[in-house]
Protein backbone atom coordinates (compact mmCIF):
# COMPACT_ATOMS: atom_id res chain seq x y z
CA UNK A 1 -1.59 -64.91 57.68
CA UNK A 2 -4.10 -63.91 54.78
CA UNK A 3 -3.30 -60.53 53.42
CA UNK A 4 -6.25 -58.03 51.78
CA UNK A 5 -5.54 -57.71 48.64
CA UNK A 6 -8.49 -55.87 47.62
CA UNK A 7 -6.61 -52.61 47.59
CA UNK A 8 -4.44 -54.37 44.77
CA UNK A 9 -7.90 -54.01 42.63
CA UNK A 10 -8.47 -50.45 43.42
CA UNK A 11 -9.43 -49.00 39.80
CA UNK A 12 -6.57 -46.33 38.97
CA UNK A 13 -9.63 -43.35 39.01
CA UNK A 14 -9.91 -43.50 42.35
CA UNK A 15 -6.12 -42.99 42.74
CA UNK A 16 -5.68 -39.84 40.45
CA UNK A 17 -8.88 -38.65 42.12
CA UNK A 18 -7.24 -38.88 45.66
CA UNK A 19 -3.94 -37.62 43.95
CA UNK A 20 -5.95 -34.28 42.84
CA UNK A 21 -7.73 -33.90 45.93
CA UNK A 22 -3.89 -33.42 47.66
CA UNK A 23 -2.75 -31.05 45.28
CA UNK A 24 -4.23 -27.34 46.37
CA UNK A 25 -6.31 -25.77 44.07
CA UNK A 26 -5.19 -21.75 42.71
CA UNK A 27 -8.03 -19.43 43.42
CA UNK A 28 -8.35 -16.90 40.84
CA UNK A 29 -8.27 -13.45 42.89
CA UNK A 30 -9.55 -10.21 41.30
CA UNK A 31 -8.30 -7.25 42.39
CA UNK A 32 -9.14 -3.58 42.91
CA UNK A 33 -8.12 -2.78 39.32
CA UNK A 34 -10.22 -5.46 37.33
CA UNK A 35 -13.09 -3.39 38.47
CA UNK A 36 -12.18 -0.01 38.18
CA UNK A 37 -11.13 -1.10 34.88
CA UNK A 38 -14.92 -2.80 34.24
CA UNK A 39 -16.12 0.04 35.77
CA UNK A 40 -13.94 2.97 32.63
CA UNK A 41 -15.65 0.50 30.54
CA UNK A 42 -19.14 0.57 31.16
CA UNK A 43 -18.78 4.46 32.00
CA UNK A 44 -17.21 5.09 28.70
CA UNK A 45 -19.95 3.04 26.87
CA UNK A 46 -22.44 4.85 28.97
CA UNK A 47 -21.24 8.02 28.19
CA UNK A 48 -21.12 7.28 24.34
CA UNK A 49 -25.19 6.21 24.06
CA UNK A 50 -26.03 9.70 26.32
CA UNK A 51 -24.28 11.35 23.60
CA UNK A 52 -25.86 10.02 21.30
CA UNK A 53 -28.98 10.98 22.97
CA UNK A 54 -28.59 14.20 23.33
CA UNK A 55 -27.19 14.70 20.04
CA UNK A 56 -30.32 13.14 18.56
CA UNK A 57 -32.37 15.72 20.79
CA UNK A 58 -30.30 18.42 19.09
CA UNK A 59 -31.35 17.09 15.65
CA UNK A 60 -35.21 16.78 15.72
CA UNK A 61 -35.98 19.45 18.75
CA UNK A 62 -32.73 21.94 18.48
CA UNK A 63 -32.12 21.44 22.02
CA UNK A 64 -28.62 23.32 23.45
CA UNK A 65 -25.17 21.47 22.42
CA UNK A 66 -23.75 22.42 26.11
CA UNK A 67 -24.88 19.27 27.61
CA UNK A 68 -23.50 17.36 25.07
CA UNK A 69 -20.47 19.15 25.21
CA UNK A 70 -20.01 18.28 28.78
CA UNK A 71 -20.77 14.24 28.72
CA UNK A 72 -18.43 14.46 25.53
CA UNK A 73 -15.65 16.24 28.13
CA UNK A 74 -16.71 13.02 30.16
CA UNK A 75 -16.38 10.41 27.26
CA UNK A 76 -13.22 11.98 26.58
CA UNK A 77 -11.53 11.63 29.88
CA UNK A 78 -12.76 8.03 30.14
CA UNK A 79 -11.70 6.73 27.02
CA UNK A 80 -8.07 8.38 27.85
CA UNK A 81 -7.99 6.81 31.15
CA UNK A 82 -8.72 3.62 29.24
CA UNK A 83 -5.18 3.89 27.70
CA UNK A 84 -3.38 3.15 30.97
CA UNK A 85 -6.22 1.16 32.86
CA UNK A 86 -7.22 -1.20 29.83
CA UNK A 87 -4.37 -3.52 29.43
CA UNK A 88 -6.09 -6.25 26.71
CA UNK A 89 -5.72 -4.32 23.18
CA UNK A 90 -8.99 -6.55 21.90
CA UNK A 91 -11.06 -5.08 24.51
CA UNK A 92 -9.97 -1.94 23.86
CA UNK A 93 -10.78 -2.11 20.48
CA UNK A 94 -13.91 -3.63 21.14
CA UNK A 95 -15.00 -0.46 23.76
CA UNK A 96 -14.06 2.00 20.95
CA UNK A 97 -16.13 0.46 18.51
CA UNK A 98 -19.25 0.16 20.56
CA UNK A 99 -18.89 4.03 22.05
CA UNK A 100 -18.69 4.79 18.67
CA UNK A 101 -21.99 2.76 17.60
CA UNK A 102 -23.71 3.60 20.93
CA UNK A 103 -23.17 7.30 19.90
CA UNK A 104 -24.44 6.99 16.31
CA UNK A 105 -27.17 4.35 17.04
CA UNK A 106 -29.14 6.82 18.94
CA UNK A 107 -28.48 9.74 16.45
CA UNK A 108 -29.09 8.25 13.30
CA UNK A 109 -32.68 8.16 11.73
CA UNK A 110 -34.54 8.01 8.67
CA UNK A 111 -33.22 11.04 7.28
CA UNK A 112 -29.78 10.81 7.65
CA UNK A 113 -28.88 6.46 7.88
CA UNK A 114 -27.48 6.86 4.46
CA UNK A 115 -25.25 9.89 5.66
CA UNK A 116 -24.30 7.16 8.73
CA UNK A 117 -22.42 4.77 6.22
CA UNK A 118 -19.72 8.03 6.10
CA UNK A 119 -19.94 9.12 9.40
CA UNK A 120 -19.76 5.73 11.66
CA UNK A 121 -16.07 4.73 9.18
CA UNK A 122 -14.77 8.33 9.57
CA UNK A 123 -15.48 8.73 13.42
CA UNK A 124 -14.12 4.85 13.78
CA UNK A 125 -11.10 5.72 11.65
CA UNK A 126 -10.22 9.01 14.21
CA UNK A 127 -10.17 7.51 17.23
CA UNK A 128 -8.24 4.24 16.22
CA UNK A 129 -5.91 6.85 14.74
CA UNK A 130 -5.65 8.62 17.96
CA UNK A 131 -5.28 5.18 20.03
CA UNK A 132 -2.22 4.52 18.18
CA UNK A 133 -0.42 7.58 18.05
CA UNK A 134 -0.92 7.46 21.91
CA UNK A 135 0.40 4.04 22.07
CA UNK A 136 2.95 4.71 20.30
CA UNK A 137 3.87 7.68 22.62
CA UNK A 138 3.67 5.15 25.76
CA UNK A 139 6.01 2.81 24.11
CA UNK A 140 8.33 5.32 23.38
CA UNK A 141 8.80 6.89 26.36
CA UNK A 142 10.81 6.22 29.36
CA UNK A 143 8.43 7.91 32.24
CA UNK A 144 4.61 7.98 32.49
CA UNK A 145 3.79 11.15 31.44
CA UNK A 146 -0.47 11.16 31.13
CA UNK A 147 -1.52 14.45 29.45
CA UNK A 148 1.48 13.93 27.04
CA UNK A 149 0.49 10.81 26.11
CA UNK A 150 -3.19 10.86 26.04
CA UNK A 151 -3.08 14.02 24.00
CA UNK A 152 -3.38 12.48 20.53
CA UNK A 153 -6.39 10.64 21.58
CA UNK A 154 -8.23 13.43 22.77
CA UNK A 155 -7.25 15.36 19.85
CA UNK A 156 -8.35 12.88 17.33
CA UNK A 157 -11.33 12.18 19.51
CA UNK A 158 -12.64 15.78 19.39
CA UNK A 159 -12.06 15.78 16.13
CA UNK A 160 -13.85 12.60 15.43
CA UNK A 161 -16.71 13.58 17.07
CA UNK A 162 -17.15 16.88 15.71
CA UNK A 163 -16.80 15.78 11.92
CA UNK A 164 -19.70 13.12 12.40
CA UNK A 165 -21.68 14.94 14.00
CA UNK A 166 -21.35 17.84 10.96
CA UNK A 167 -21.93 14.59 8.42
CA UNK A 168 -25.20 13.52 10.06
CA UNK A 169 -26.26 17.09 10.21
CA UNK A 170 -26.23 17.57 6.59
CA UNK A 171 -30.21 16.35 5.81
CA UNK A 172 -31.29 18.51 8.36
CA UNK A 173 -29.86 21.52 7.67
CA UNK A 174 -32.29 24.65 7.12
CA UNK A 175 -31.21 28.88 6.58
CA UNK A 176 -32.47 28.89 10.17
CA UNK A 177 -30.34 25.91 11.66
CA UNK A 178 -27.53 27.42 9.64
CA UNK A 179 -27.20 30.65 12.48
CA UNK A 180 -27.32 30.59 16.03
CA UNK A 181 -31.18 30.19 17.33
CA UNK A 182 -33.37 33.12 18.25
CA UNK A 183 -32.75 33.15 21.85
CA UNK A 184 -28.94 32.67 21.42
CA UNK A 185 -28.57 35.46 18.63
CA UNK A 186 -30.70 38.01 21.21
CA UNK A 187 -28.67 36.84 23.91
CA UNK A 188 -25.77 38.06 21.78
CA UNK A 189 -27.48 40.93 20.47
CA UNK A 190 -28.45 41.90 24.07
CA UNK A 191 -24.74 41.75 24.76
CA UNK A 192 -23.31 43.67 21.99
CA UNK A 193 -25.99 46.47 22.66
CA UNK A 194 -25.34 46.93 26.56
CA UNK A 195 -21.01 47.67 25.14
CA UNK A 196 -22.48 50.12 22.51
CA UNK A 197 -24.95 51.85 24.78
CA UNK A 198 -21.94 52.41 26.96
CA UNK A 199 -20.45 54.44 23.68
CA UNK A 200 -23.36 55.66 22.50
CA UNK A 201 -25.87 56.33 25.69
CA UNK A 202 -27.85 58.28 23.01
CA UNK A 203 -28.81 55.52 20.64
CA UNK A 204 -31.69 53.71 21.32
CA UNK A 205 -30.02 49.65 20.60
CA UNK A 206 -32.01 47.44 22.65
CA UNK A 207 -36.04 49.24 21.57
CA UNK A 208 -37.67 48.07 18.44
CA UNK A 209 -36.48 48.84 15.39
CA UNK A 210 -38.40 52.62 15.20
CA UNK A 211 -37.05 54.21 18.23
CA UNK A 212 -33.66 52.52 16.85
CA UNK A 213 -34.50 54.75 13.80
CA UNK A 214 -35.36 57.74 15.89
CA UNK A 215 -33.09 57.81 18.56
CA UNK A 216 -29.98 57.51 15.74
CA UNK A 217 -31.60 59.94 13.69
CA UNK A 218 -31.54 62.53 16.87
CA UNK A 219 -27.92 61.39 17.73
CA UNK A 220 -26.89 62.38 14.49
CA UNK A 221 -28.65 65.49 13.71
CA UNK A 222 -27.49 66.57 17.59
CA UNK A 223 -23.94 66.61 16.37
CA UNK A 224 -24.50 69.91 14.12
CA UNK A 225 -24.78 72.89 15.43
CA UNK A 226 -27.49 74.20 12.75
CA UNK A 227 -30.25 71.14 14.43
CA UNK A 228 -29.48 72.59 17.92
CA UNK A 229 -30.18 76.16 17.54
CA UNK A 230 -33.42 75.48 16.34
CA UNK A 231 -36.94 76.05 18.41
CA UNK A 232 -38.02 72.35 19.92
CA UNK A 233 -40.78 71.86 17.58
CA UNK A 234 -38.81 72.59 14.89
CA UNK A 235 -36.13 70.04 15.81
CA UNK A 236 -38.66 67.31 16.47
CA UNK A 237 -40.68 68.48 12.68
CA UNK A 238 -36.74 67.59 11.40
CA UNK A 239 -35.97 64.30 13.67
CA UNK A 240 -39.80 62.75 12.38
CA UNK A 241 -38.19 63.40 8.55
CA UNK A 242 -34.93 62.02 9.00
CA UNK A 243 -36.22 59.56 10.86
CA UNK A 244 -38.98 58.87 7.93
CA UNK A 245 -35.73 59.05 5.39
CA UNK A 246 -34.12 56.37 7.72
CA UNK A 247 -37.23 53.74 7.30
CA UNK A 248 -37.17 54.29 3.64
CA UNK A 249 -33.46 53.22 3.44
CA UNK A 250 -33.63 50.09 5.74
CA UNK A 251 -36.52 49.13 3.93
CA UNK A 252 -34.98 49.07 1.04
CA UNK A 253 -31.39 47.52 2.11
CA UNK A 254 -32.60 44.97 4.43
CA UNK A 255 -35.82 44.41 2.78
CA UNK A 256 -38.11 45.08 6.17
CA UNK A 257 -41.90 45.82 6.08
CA UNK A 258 -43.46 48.48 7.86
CA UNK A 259 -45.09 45.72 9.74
CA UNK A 260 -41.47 44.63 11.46
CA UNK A 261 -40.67 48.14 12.25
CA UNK A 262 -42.75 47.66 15.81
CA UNK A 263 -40.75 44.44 16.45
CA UNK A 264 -37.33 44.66 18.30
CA UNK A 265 -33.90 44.85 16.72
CA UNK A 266 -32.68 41.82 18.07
CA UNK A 267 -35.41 40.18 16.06
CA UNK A 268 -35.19 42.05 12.67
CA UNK A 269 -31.53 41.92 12.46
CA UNK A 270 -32.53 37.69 13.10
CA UNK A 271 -34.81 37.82 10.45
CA UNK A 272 -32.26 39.77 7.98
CA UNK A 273 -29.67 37.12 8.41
CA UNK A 274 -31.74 34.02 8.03
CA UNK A 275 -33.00 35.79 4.32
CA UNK A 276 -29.58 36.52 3.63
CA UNK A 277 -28.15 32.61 4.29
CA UNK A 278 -31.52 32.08 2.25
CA UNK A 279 -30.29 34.08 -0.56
CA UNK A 280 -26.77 32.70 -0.82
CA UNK A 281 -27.73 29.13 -0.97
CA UNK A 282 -30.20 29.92 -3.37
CA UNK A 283 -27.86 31.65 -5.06
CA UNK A 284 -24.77 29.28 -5.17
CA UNK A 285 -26.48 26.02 -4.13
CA UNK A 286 -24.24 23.28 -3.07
CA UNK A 287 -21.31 25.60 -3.21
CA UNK A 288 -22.95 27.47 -0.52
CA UNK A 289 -23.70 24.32 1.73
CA UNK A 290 -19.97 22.94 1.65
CA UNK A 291 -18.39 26.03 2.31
CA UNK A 292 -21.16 26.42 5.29
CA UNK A 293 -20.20 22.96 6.74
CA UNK A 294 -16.20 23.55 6.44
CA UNK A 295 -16.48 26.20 8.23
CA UNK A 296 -19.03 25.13 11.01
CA UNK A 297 -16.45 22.10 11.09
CA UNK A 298 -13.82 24.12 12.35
CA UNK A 299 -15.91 26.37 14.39
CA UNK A 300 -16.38 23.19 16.08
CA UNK A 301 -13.48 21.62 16.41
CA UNK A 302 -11.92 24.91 17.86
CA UNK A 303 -14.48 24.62 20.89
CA UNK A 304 -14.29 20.92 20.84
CA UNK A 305 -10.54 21.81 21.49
CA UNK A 306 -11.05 23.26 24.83
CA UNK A 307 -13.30 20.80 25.82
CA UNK A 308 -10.60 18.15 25.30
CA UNK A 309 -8.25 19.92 27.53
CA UNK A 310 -10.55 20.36 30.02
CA UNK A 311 -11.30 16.38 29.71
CA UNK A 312 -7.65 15.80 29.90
CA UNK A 313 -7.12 17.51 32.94
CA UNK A 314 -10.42 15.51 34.25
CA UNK A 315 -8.21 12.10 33.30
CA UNK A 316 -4.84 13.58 34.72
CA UNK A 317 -6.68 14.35 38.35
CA UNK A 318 -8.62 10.84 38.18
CA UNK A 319 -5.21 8.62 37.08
CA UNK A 320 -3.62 10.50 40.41
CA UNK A 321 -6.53 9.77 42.28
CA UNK A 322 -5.82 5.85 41.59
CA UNK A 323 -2.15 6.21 42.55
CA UNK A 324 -3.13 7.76 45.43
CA UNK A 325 -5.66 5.23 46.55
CA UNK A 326 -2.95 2.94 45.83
CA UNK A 327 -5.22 0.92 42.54
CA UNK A 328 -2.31 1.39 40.87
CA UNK A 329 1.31 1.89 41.38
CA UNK A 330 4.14 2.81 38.77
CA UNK A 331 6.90 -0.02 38.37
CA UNK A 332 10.28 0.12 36.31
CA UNK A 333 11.52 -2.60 33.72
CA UNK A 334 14.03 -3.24 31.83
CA UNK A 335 13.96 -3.93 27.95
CA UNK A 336 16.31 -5.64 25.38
CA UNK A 337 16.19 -3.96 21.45
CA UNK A 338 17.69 -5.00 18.61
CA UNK A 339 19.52 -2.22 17.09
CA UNK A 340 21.04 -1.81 13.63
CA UNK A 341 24.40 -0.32 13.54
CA UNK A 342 26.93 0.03 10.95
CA UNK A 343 29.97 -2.63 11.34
């Protein structure tokens, strides 16, 4: 009987290739969480280049900082959430480094790149510093407690934020960028005047600046009891020469034409306190400007303050919102320490 020996000859390739085929293959799953995770990433990074945006708007057209307040509020929650959600601490670092040069890539131009070279290491140097003083808070503690740990992020954050966007607004800062624009400071005017009208129905707060002049002129000489038992004409012979008195002194003190006297309060009182920054810069220079700029800084950061909260809370209802859609879950584990301890 002839045996076939040609299997004998079979190359050893073919063998381990057979072998391989019989051994099942592991399929890389991805679950729920790898893309909500992509998906804080590419938000955050989104987020960070509207900023940017808008804050560039702000620069060269003086657009409102309320929008940008609110996708900050949204930048902030994200990046918080990211402190859970984003396990790999490379990638981490690598999405807080590009939010921060999507936000400055937009903002920066010709006028204020060299200003950049500060503000891109300062902002960078924030929000790492706020990272780890949150991680540090996770690894220390025995429950997941969100706003408590996310807090130092979102502080630092705010503050990062706010003190480069004060360092790139240093080339383009003007007396009149130095106050709140026209339409804000009438809008606060407007306000003030409606609570003093209510104590003073007899002054005349929200006219021009003439029947400002006249009606306090009347208000005052009302008060004495000489003005009022005069005749009518008499009394409005006495308001015109008070009232003349009056024009001489604002002219004088806040340095108004008689041209401006026709124009409204709201606007004079504008114009008064854009000479007056004027004045004081001229006056003490650079002095001037870095007192200006501390305190716009923490102006800022005060508001910036609430928005963090608010973009805390955001993160705190959104990190439910994944336990409760079950994307993530909370487990316990143990850990071994070394200790020292005396002997």
């Amino acid at each position: 009987m002839i045996r076939d020996l040609s299997s004998l000859h079979k190359p050893k390739s073919e063998d381990a290739e057979n072998f391989a085929a019989q051994v099942p293959q592991e399929k890389t799953e991805r679950t729920g969480g790898f893309y909500v995770a992509l998906a804080l990433d590419g938000l955050t990074l989104a987020f960070a280049l509207w900023m940017g945006v808008l804050y560039a708007n702000f620069l060269t057209r003086g657009e409102s900082l309320l929008a940008l307040a609110l996708v900050a509020t949204a930048f902030g929650a994200c990046l918080s959430l990211g402190l859970y959600l984003v396990k790999n601490t490379l990638r981490r670092a690598g999405i807080i480094a590009g939010s921060t040069i999507g936000f400055f890539i937009f903002a920066l131009s010709s006028e204020n790149i060299s200003f950049g070279f500060v503000a891109v290491p300062v902002t960078l140097l924030l929000i790492f510093w706020g990272e780890a003083l949150a991680r540090a808070r996770i690894a220390n503690s025995i429950r997941v407690r969100f706003l408590h740990d996310a807090r130092p992020l979102l502080a630092k954050t705010a503050t990062a934020l706010v003190a480069g966007g004060v360092i790139l607004f240093i080339p383009h800062w003007t007396p009149a960028r130095a106050f709140f624009s026209q339409p804000s400071f009438d809008s606060l005017i407007g306000v003030a005047a409606g609570t003093l009208e209510r104590l003073y129905s007899e002054i005349n707060f929200k006219g021009t600046l003439e029947e400002f002049e006249q009606s306090f002129a009347r208000y005052q000489l009302s008060r004495t009891a000489d003005f009022r038992r005069l005749p009518p004409a008499r009394q409005e012979e006495v308001v015109r020469n008070v009232t003349a008195s009056l024009k001489e002194e604002f002219g004088k003190a806040l340095r108004v034409s008689p041209s401006e006297e026709r124009a409204s309060l709201s606007s004079v009182l504008y114009k008064v306190t854009l000479r007056s920054v004027g004045d004081l810069q001229t006056q003490f220079g650079p002095g001037f400007l870095a007192v200006w700029l501390i305190a716009l800084f923490f102006a800022l950061r005060a508001v910036a303050v609430v928005f963090s909260w608010i973009a805390g809370f955001l993160a705190h209802f959104l990190f439910h919102f994944f336990l409760v859609a079950k994307v993530i879950r909370f487990r316990g584990e143990t850990e071994t320490r070394e200790v020292v301890e005396y002997v």
